[in-house]
C-alpha atoms as a PDB file:
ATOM      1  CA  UNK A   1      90.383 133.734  85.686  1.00  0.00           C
ATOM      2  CA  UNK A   2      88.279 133.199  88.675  1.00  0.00           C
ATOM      3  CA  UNK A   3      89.212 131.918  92.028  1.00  0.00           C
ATOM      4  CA  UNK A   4      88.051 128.564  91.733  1.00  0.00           C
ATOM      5  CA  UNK A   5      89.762 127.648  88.287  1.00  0.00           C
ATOM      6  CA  UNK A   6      93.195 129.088  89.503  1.00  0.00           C
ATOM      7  CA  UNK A   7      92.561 126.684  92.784  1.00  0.00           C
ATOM      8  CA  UNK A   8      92.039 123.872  90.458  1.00  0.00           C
ATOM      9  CA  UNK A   9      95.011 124.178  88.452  1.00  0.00           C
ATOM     10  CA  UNK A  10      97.279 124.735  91.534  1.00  0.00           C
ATOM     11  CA  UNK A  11      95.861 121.113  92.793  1.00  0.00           C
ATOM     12  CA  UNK A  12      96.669 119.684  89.308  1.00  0.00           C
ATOM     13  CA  UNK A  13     100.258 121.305  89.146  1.00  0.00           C
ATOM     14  CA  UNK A  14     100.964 120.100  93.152  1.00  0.00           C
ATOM     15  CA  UNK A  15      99.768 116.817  92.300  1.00  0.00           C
ATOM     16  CA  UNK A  16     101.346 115.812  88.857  1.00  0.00           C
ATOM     17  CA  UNK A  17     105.058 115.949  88.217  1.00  0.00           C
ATOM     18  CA  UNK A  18     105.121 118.793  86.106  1.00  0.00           C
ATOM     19  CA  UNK A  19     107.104 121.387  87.498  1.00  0.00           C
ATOM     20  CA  UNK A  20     105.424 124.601  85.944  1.00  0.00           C
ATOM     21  CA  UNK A  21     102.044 125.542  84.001  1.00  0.00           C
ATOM     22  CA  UNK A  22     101.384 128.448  81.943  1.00  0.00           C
ATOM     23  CA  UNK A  23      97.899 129.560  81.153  1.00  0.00           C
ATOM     24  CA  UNK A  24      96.759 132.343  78.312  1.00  0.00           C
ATOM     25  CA  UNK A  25      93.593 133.264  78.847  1.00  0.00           C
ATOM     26  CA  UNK A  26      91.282 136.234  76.782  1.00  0.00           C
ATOM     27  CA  UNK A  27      91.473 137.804  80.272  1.00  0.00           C
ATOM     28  CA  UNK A  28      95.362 137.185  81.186  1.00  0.00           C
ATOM     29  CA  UNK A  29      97.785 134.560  81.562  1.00  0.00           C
ATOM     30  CA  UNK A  30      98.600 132.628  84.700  1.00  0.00           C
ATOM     31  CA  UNK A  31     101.947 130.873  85.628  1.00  0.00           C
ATOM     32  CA  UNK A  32     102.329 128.341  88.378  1.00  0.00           C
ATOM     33  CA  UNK A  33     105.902 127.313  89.400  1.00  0.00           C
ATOM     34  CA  UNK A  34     106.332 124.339  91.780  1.00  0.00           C
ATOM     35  CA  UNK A  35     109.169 125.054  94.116  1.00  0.00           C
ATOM     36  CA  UNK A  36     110.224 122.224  96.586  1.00  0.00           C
ATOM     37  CA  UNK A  37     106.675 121.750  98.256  1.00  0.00           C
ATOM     38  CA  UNK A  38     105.783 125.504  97.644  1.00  0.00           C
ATOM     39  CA  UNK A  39     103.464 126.747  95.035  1.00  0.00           C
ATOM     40  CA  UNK A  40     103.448 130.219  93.628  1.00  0.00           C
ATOM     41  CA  UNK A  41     100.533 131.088  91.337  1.00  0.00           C
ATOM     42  CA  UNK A  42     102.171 134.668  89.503  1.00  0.00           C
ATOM     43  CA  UNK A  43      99.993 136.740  87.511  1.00  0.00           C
ATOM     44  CA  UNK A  44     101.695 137.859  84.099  1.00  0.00           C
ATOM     45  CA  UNK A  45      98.942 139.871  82.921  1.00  0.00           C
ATOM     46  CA  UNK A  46      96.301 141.860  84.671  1.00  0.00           C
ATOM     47  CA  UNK A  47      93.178 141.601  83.151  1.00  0.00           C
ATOM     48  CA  UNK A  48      92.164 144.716  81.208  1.00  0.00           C
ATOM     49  CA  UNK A  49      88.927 145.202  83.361  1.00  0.00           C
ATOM     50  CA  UNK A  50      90.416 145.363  86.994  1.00  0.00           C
ATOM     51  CA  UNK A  51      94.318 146.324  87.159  1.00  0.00           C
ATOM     52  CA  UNK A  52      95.658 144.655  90.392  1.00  0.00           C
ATOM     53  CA  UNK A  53      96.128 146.538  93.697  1.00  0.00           C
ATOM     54  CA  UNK A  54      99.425 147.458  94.468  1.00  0.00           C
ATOM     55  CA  UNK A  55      99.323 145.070  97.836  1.00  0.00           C
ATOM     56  CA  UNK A  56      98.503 142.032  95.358  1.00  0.00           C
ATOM     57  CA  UNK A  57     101.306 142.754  93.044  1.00  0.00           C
ATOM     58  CA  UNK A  58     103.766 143.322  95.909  1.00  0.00           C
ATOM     59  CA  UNK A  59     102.631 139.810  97.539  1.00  0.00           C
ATOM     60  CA  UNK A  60     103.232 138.299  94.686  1.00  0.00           C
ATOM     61  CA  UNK A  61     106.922 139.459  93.807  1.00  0.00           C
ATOM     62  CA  UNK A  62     107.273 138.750  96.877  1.00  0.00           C
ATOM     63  CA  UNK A  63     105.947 134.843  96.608  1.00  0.00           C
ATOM     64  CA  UNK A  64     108.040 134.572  93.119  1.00  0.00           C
ATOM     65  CA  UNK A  65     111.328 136.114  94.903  1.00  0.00           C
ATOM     66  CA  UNK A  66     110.875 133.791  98.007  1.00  0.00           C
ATOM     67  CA  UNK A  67     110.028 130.676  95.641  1.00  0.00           C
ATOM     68  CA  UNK A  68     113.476 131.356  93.319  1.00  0.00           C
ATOM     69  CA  UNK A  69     115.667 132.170  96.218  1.00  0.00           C
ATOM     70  CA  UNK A  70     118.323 129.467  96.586  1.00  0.00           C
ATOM     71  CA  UNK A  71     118.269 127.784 100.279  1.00  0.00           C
ATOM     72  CA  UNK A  72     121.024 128.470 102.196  1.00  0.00           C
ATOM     73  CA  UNK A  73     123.483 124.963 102.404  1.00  0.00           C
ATOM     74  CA  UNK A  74     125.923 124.559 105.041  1.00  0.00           C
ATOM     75  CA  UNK A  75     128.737 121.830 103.815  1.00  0.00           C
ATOM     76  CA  UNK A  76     129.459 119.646 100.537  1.00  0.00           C
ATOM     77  CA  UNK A  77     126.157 119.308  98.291  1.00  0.00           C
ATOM     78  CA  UNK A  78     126.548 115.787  96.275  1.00  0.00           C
ATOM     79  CA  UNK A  79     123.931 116.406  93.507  1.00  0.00           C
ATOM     80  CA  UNK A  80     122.167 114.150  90.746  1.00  0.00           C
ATOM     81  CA  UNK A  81     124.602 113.388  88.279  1.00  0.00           C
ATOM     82  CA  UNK A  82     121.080 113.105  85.436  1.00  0.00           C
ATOM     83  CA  UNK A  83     117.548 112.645  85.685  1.00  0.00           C
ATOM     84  CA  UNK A  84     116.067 109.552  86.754  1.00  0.00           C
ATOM     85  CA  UNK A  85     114.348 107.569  89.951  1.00  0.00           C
ATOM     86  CA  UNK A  86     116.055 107.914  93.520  1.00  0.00           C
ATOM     87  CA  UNK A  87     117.106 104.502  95.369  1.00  0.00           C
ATOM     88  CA  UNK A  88     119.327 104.685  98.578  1.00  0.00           C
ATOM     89  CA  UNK A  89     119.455 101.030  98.103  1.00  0.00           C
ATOM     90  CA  UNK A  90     120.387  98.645  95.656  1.00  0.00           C
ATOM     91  CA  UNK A  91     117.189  96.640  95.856  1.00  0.00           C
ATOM     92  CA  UNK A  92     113.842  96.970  97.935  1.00  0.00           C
ATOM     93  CA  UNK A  93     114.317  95.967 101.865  1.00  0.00           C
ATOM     94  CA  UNK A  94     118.188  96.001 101.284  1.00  0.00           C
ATOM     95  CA  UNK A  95     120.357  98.047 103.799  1.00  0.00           C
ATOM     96  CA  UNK A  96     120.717 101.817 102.360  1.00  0.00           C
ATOM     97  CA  UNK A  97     123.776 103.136 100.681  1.00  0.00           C
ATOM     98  CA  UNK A  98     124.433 105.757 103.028  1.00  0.00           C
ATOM     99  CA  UNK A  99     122.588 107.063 105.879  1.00  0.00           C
ATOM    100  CA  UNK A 100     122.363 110.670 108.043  1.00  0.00           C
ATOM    101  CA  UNK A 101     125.494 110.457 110.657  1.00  0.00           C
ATOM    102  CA  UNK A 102     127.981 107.999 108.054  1.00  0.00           C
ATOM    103  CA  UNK A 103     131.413 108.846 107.250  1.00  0.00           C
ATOM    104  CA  UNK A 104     131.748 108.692 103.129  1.00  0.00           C
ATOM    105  CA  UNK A 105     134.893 109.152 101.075  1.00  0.00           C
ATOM    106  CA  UNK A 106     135.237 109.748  97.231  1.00  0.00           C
ATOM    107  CA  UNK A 107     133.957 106.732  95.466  1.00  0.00           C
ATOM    108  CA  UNK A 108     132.069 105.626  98.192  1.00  0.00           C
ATOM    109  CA  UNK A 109     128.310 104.600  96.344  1.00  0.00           C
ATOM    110  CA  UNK A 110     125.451 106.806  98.271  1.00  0.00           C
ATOM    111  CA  UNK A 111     122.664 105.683  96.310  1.00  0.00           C
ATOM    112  CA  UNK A 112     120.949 104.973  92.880  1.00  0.00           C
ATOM    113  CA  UNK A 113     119.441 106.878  89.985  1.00  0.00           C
ATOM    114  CA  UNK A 114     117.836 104.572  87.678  1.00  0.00           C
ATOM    115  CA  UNK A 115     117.455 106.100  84.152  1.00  0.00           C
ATOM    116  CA  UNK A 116     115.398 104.318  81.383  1.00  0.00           C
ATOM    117  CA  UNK A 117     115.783 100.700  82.972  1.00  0.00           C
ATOM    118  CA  UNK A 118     119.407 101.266  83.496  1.00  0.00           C
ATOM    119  CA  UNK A 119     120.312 101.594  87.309  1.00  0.00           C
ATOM    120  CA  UNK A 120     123.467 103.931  87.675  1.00  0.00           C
ATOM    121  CA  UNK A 121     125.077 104.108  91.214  1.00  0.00           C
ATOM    122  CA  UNK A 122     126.226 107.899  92.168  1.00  0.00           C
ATOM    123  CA  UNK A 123     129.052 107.857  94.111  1.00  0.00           C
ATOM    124  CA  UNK A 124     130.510 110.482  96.432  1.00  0.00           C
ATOM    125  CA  UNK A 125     132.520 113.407  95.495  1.00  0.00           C
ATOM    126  CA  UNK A 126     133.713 114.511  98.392  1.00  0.00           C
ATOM    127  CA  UNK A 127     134.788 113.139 102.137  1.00  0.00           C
ATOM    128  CA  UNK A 128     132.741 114.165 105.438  1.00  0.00           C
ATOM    129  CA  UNK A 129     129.849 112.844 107.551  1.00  0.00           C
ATOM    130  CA  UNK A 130     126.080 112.954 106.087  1.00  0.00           C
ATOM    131  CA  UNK A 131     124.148 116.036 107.514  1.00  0.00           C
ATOM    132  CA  UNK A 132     120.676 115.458 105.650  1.00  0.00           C
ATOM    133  CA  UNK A 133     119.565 112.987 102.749  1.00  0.00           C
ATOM    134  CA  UNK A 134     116.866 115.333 100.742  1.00  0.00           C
ATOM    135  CA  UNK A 135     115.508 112.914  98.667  1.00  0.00           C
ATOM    136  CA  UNK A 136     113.105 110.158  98.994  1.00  0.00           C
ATOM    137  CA  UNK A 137     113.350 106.610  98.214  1.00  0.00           C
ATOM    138  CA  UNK A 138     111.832 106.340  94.849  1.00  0.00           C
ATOM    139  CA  UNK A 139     111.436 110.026  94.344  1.00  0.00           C
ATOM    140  CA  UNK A 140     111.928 111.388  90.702  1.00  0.00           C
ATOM    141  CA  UNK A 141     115.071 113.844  90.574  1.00  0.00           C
ATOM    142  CA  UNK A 142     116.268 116.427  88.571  1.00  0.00           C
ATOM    143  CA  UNK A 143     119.941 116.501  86.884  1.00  0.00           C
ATOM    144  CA  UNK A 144     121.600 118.683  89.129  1.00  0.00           C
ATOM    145  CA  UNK A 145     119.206 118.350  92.046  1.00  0.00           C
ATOM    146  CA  UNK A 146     120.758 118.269  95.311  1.00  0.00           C
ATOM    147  CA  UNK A 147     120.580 114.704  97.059  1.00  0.00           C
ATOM    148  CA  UNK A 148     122.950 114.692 100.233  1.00  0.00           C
ATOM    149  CA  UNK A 149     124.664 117.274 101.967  1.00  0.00           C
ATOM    150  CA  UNK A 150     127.896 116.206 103.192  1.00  0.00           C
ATOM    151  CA  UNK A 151     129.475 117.862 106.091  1.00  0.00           C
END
């Protein structure tokens, strides 16, 4: 697969909301993973032709192994509950649920997931102050994507 064709498909990948692409090819198969805002474009198999150097197939474990590696949290991780659309407020222009710096308690409602039409409010888990809010308003999420960490 030449340069410019792998280029393309890493655009299309970074810009869609698909989350992965595999590609078979007669002369290998591609697979690009989008991690966070990192891409990773792994080689499954080397073309029969021209075997890749060792230095390329170390960079790239080494691009898969950094891309899969969990980040590092420090406090209480409140995570999405299902898939759906983030809100950190009930309706547009409203004041958010929660912000970086507030004090939460169980119960308390930290923002929205809407979910075929249906808008669910996710409530806290857990007590502490708001370190970071990783998600942005309107943002697609993931069930079990992390939205707040709580310290």
């Amino acid at each position: 697969m030449d340069l410019r064709k792998l280029k393309t498909l890493i655009d299309l990948v970074s810009e869609s909301n698909i989350s992965e692409l595999e590609i078979t090819e007669a002369e290998g198969k591609v697979r690009i993973v989008k991690a966070g805002v990192t891409m990773v474009a792994a080689p499954m198999m080397a073309p029969a032709a021209a075997p890749p150097s060792a230095a390329m197939v170390a960079a790239t474990a080494a691009a898969v192994a950094a891309a899969e590696a969990p980040p590092v949290v420090e406090g209480k991780v409140i995570k999405s509950p299902m898939v759906g659309t983030f809100y950190r407020s009930a309706s547009p222009g409203a004041k958010a649920f929660a912000e970086v710096g507030d004090n939460i308690k169980p119960g308390h409602p930290v923002c929205i997931i809407e979910a075929m039409k249906i808008m669910n409010e996710i409530e806290s888990d857990c007590e502490g102050k708001v370190l970071r809010i990783l998600c942005e308003n309107g943002q697609a999420v993931e069930f079990g994507q992390p939205l707040f960490i709580v310290e």
